[in-house]
Protein backbone atom coordinates (compact mmCIF):
# COMPACT_ATOMS: atom_id res chain seq x y z
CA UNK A 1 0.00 0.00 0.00
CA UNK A 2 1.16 3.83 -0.63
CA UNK A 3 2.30 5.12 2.16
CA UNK A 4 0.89 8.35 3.66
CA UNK A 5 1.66 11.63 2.47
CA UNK A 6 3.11 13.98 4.62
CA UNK A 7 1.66 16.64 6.58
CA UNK A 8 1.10 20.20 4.46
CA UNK A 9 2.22 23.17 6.09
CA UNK A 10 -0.90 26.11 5.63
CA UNK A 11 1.25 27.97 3.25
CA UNK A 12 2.10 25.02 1.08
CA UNK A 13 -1.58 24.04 0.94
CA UNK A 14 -2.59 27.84 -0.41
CA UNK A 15 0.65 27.51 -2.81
CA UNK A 16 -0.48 23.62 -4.25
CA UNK A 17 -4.08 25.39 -4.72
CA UNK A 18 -2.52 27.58 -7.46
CA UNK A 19 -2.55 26.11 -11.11
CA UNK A 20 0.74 25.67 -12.69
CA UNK A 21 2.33 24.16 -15.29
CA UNK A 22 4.29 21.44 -13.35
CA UNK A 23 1.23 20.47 -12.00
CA UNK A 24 1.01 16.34 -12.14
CA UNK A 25 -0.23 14.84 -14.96
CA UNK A 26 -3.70 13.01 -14.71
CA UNK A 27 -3.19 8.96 -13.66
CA UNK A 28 -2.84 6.50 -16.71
CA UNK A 29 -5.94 4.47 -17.72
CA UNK A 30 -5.09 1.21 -18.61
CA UNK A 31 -7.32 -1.09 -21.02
CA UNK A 32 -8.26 -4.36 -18.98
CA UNK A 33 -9.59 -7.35 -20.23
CA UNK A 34 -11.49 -9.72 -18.07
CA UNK A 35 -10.54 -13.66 -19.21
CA UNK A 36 -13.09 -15.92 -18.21
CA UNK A 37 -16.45 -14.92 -17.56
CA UNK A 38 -17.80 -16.98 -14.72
CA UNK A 39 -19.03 -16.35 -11.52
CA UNK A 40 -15.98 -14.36 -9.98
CA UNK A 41 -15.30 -12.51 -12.96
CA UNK A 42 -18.01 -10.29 -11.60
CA UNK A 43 -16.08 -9.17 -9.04
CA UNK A 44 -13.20 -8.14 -11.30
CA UNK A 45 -15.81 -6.07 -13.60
CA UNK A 46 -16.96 -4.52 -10.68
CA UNK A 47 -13.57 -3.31 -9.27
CA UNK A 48 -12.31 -2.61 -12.78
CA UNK A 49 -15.21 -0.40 -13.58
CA UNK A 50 -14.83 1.32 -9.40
CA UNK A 51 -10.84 1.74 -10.30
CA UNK A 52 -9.79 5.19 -11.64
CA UNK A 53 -7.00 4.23 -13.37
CA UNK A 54 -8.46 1.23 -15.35
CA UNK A 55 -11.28 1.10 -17.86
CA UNK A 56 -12.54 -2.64 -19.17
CA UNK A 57 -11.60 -2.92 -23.38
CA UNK A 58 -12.33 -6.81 -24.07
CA UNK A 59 -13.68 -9.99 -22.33
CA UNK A 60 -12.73 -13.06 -23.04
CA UNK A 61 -14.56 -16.55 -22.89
CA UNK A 62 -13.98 -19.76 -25.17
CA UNK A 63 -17.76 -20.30 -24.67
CA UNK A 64 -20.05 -19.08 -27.76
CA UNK A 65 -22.62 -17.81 -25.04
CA UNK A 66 -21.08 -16.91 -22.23
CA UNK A 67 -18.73 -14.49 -23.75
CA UNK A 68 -21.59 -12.81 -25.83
CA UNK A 69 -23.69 -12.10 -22.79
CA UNK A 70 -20.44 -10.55 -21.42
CA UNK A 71 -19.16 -8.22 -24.26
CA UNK A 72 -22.67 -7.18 -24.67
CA UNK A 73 -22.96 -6.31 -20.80
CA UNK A 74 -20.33 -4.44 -20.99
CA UNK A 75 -20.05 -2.87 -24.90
CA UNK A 76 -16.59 -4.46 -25.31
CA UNK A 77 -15.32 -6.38 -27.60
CA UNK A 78 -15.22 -10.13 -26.93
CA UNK A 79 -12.55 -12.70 -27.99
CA UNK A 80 -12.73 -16.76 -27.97
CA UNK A 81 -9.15 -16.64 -26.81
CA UNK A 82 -6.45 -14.61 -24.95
CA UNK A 83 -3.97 -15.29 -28.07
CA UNK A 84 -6.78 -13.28 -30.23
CA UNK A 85 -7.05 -10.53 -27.50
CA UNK A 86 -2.80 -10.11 -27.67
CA UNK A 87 -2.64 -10.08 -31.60
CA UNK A 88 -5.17 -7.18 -31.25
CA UNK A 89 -3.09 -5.30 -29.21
CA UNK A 90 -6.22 -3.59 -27.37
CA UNK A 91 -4.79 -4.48 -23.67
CA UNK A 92 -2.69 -3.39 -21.42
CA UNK A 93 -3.68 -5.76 -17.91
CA UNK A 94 -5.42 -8.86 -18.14
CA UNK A 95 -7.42 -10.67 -15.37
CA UNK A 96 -7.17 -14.06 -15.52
CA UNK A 97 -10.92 -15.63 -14.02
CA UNK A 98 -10.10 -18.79 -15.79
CA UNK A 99 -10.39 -22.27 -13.95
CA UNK A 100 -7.11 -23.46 -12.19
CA UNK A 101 -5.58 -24.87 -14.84
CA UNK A 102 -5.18 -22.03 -17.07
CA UNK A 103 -4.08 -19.99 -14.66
CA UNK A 104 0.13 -20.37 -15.12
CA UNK A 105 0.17 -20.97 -19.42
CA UNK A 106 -2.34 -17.72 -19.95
CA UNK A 107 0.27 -15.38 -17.33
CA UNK A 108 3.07 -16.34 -18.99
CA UNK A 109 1.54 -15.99 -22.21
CA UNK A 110 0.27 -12.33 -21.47
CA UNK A 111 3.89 -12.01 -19.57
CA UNK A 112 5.60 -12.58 -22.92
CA UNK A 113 3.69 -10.00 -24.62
CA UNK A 114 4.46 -7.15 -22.19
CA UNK A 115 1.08 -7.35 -20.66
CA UNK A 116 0.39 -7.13 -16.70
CA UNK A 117 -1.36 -10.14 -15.14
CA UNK A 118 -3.77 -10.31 -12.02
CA UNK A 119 -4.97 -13.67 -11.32
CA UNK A 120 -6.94 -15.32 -9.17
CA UNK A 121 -6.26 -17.91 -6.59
CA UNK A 122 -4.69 -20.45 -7.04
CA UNK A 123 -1.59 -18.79 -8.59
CA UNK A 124 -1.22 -22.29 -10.43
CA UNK A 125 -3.08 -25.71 -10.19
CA UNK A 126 0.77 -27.85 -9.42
CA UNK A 127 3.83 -26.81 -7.88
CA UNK A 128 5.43 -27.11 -10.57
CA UNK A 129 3.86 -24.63 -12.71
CA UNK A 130 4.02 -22.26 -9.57
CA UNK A 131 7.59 -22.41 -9.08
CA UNK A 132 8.23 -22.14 -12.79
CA UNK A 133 6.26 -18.57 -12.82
CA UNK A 134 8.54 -17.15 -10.14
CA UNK A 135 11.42 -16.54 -12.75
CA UNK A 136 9.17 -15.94 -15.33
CA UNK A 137 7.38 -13.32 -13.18
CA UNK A 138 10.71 -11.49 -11.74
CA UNK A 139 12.06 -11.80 -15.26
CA UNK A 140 9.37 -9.86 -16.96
CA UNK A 141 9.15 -6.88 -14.01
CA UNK A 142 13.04 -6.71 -14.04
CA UNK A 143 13.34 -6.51 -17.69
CA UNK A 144 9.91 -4.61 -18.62
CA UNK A 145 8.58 -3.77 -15.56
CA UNK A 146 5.41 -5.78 -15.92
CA UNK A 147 3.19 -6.91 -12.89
CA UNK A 148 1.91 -9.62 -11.98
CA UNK A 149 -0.34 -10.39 -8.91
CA UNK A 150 -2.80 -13.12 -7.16
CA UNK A 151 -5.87 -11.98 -5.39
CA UNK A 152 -5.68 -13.29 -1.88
CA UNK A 153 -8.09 -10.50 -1.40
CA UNK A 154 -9.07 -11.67 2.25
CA UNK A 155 -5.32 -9.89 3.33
CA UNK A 156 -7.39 -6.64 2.40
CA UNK A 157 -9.84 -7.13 4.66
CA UNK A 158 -10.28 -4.70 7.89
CA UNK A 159 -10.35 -7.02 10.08
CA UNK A 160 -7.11 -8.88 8.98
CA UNK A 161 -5.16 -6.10 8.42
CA UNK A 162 -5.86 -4.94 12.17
CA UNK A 163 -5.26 -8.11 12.97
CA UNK A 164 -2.24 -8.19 11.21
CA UNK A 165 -0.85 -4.86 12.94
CA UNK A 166 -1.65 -5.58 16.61
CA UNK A 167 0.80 -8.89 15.89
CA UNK A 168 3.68 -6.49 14.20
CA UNK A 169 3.11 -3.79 16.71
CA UNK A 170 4.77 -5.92 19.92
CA UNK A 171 2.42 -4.91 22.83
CA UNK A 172 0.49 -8.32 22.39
CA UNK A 173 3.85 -10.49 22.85
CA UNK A 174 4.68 -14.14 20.96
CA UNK A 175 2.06 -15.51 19.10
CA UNK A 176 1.81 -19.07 21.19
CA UNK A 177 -1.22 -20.92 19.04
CA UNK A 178 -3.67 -20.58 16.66
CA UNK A 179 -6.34 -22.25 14.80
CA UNK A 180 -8.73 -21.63 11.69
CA UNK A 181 -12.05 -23.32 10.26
CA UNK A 182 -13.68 -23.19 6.71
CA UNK A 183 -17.23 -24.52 7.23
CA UNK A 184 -19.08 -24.12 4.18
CA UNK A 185 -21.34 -25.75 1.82
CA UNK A 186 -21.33 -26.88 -1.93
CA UNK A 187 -23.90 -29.76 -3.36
CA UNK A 188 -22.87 -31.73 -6.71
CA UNK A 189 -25.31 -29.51 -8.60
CA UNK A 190 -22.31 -26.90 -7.78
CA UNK A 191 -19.35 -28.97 -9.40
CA UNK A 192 -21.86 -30.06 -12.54
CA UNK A 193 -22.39 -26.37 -13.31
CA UNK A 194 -18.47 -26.48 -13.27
CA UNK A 195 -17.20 -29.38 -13.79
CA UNK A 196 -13.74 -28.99 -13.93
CA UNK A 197 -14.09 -27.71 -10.07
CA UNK A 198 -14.32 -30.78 -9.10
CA UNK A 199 -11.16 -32.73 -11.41
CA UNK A 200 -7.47 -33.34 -10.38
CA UNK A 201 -6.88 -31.78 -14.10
CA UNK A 202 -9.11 -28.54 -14.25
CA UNK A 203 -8.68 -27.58 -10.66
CA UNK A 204 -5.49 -29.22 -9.04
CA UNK A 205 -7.88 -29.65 -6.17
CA UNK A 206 -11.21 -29.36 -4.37
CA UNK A 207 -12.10 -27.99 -1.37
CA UNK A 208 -8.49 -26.75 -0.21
CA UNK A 209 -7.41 -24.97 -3.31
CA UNK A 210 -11.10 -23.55 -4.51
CA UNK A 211 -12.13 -22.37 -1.16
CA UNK A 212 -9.66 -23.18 2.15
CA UNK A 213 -6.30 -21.67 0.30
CA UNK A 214 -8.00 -18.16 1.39
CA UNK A 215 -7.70 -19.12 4.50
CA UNK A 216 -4.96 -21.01 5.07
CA UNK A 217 -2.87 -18.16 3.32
CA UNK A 218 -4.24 -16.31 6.19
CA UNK A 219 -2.82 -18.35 8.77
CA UNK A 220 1.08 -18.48 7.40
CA UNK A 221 0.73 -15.02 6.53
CA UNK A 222 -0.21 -13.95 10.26
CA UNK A 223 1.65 -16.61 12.15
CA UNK A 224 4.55 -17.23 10.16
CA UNK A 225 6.13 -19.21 7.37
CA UNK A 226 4.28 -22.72 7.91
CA UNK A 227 5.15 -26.33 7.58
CA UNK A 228 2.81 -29.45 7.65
CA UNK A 229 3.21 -31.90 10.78
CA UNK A 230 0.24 -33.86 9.49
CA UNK A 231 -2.92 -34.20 7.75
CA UNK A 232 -5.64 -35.72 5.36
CA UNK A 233 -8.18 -34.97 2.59
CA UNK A 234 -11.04 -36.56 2.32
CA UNK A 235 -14.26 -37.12 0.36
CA UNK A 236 -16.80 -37.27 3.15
CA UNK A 237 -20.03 -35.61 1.29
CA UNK A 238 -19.44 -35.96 -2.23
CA UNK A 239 -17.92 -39.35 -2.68
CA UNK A 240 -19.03 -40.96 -6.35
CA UNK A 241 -19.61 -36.77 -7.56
CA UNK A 242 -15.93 -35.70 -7.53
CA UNK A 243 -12.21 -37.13 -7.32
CA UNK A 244 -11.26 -33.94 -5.84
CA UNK A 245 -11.80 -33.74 -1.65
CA UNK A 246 -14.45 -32.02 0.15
CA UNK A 247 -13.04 -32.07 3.78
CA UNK A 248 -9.56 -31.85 5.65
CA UNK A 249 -7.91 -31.06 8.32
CA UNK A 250 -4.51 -29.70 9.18
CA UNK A 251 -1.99 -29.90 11.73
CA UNK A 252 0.75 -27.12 10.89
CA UNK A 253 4.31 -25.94 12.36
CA UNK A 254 4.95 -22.33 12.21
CA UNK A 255 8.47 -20.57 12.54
CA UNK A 256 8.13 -17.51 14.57
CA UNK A 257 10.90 -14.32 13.85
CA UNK A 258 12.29 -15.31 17.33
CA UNK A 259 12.79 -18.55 15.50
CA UNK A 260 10.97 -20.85 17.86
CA UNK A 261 7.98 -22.60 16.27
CA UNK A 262 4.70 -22.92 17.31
CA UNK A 263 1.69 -25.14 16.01
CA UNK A 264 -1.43 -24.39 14.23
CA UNK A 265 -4.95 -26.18 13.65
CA UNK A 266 -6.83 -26.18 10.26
CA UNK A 267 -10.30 -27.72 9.57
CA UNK A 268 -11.60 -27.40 6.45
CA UNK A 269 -15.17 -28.89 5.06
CA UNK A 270 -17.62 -28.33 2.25
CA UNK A 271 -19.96 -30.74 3.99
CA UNK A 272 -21.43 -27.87 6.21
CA UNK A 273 -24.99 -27.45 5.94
CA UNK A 274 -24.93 -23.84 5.56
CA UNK A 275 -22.07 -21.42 4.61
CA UNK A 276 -20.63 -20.27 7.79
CA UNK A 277 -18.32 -17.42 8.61
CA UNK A 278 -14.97 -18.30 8.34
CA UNK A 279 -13.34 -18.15 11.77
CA UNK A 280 -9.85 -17.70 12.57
CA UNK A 281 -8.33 -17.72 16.57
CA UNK A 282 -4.66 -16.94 17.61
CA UNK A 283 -3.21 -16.47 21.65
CA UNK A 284 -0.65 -14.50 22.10
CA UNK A 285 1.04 -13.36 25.48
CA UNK A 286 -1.28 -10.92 26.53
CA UNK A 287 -4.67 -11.32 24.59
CA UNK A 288 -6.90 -13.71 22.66
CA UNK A 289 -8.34 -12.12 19.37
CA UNK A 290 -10.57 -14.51 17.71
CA UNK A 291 -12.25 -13.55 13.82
CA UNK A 292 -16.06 -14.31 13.63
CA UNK A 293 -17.54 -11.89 11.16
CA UNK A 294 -15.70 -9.12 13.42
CA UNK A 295 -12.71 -9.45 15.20
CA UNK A 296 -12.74 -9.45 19.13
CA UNK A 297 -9.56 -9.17 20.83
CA UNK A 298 -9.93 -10.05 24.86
CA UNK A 299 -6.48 -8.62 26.47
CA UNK A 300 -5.26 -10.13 29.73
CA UNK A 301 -6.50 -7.13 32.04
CA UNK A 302 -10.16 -7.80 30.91
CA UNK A 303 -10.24 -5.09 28.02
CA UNK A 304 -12.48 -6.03 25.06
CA UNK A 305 -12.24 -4.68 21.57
CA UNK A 306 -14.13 -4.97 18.66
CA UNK A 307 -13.16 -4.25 15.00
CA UNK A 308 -16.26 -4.67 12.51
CA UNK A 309 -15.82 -5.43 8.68
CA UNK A 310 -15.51 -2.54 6.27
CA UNK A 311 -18.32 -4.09 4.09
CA UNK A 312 -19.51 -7.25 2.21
CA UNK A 313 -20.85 -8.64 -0.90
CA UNK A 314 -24.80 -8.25 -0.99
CA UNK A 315 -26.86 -11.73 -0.50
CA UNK A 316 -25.81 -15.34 -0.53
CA UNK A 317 -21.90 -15.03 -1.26
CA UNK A 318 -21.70 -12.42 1.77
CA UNK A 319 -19.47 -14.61 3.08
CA UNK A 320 -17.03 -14.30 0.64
CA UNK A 321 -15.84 -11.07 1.68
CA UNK A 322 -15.69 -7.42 -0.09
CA UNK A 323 -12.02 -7.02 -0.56
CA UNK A 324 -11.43 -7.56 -4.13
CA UNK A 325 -11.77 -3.85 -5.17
CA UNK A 326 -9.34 -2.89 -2.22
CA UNK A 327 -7.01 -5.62 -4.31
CA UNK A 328 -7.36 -4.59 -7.65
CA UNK A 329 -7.23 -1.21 -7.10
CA UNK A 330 -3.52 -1.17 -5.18
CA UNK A 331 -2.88 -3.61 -7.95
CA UNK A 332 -3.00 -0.75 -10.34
CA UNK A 333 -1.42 1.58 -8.13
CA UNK A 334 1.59 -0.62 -8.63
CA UNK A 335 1.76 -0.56 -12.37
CA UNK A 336 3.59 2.79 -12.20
CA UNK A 337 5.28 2.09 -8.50
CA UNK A 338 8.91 0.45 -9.50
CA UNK A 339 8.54 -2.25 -6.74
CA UNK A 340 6.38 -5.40 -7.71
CA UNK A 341 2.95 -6.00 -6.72
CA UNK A 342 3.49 -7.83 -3.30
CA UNK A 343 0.97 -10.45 -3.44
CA UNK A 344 3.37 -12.35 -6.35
CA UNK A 345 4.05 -15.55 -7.55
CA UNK A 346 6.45 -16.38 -5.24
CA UNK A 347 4.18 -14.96 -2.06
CA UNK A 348 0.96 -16.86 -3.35
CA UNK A 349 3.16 -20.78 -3.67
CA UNK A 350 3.46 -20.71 0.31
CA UNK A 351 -0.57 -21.90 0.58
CA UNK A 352 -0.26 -23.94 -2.27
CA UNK A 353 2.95 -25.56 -1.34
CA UNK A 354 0.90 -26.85 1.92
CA UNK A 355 -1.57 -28.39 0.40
CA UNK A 356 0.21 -30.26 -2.21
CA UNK A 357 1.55 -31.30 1.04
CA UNK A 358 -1.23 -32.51 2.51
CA UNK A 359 -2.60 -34.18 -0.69
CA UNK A 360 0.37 -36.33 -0.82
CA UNK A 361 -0.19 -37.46 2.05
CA UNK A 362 -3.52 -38.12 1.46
CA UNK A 363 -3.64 -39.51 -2.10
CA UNK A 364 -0.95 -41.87 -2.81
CA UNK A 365 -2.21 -42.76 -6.66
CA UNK A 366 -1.02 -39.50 -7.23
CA UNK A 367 -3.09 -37.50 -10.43
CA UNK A 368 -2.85 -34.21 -7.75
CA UNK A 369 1.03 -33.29 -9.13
């Protein structure tokens, strides 16, 4: 995030008031293109069209239908493929809504072309691809100064990021242990409408990398740089409907900057009968803060705080969280920054790492890699 401006002196406020030819010019617009035009590329239209410095120029959607319901939503021009969209030369970011599996070949095919990427989650459906964008993403910022981001989005939220600074501010002392739960809900009718959600091959994963990873980048980004002790994936619901799990559970090792460790809980299930708020608990020192919709933190002398949510998405996918414009928007703050965007490739492989972790220990026939 931009850090704050300094404090203006009265007379430099009357003197910035004045007109003048050195004044700054107005912020670049950059053309975005929105690739793959499901259900969470709604929240990418939304933020692009919120964002000052982007305007939407294309969609993109290998489906006939899909894609002509979005480019006549939005009065752009529609394309049956990303390699179209980059001969056209009509695009300057792309955001890639794509299932899993498309996720690392489209970014480094924008990458190559000079255009900025910002994908969502997972940064990659294997390891392997996510460890072979990390060069390709530092090479293309060092050499042409092109971006490329994930959209852990939930790091946004108010909640976290207070969260996040009574941990870094000291007064709380060492983290000693913490635990998270994802207890939400998805029938088969959900992977049919999709139904690469619910394959080794579309989606690299089920429950843990379409709706835990959230979470669990949550934990090893406020806790520390995380190991697996042990764990399991499981169909428990959905056995017969998808090869992919639906439930799991976590036991993790974190590496505190004191470097002592300390352990962490995960539970994870898609078996709920309702979507639940996630929750998210960590005991420090000298107070308990636990995440349920707000975040309560009980100190040792009795004192209670409360920190409420900024906002949230309207209806049934409140529980989602309203973070992604926060995202995007810093996102494109950073095209004209000089540092990369620091929610990379190399930042977003820490969740994923841990639960191709977990799914080797849990699936021995392998088709997860």
């Amino acid at each position: 995030m931009a850090p704050d401006a300094p404090a203006e002196s009265p007379q430099s406020a009357v003197t910035q008031s004045v007109p003048t030819e050195s004044a700054a010019p107005p912020p670049v617009v950059r053309r975005a293109a929105v690739v793959g035009c499901g259900d969470i590329s709604a929240q990418h239209f939304a933020a692009i069209e919120a964002v000052d410095g982007a305007r939407l120029a294309a969609v993109v959607d290998p489906d006939p239908e899909r894609l002509a319901k979005a480019a006549d939503a939005h009065g752009v021009p529609g394309y049956a493929t990303l390699g179209e969209l980059l001969d056209a030369g009509e695009v300057d970011v792309v955001h890639l809504c794509t299932p899993h599996s498309e996720h690392a070949p489209l970014a480094l095919e924008a990458l190559a072309r000079g255009v900025h990427v910002l994908t969502e989650k997972p940064v990659a459906h294997t390891l392997a691809d996510a460890e072979a964008l990390v060069p390709a993403t530092r090479k293309a910022f060092a050499e042409r100064g092109v971006q490329f981001g994930v959209c852990f989005q939930n790091r946004y939220n108010a909640t976290i990021r207070a969260l996040r600074d009574l941990l870094e501010g000291g007064s709380l002392g060492r983290v000693l242990a913490a635990n998270a739960t994802v207890m939400w809900h998805r029938t088969a009718d959900y992977y049919a409408a999709r139904p690469w959600r619910g394959t080794w091959e579309g989606s690299g994963g089920g429950l843990l990398m379409n709706q835990a990873i959230h979470t669990l980048d949550l934990l090893q980004w406020l806790v520390g740089p995380a190991t697996v002790v042990g764990g399991g994936a499981s169909r428990r619901a959905l056995e017969g409907v998808i090869e992919v799990e639906d439930t799991a559970d976590i036991l993790l090792e974190h590496t505190r900057e004191d470097g002592e460790s300390l352990r962490s809980v995960f539970y994870a299930t898609n078996a709920n009968a309702v979507n639940s708020p996630v929750t998210l608990d960590i005991v420090t020192e000298r107070a308990e803060l636990s995440l349920r919709g707000v975040l309560t933190v009980r100190y040792a002398d009795g004192t209670i705080d409360i920190v409420e949510e900024s906002g949230a998405l309207p209806g049934e996918r409140s529980y989602w969280g309203a973070s992604h414009r926060l995202l995007i928007a810093d996102f494109y703050a950073s095209l004209d920054s000089g540092v990369p965007f620091w929610i990379g490739a190399d930042e977003a492989t820490g969740a994923l790492r841990l639960i191709k972790d977990v799914y080797a220990r849990s699936f021995p026939e392998g088709g997860w890699l």
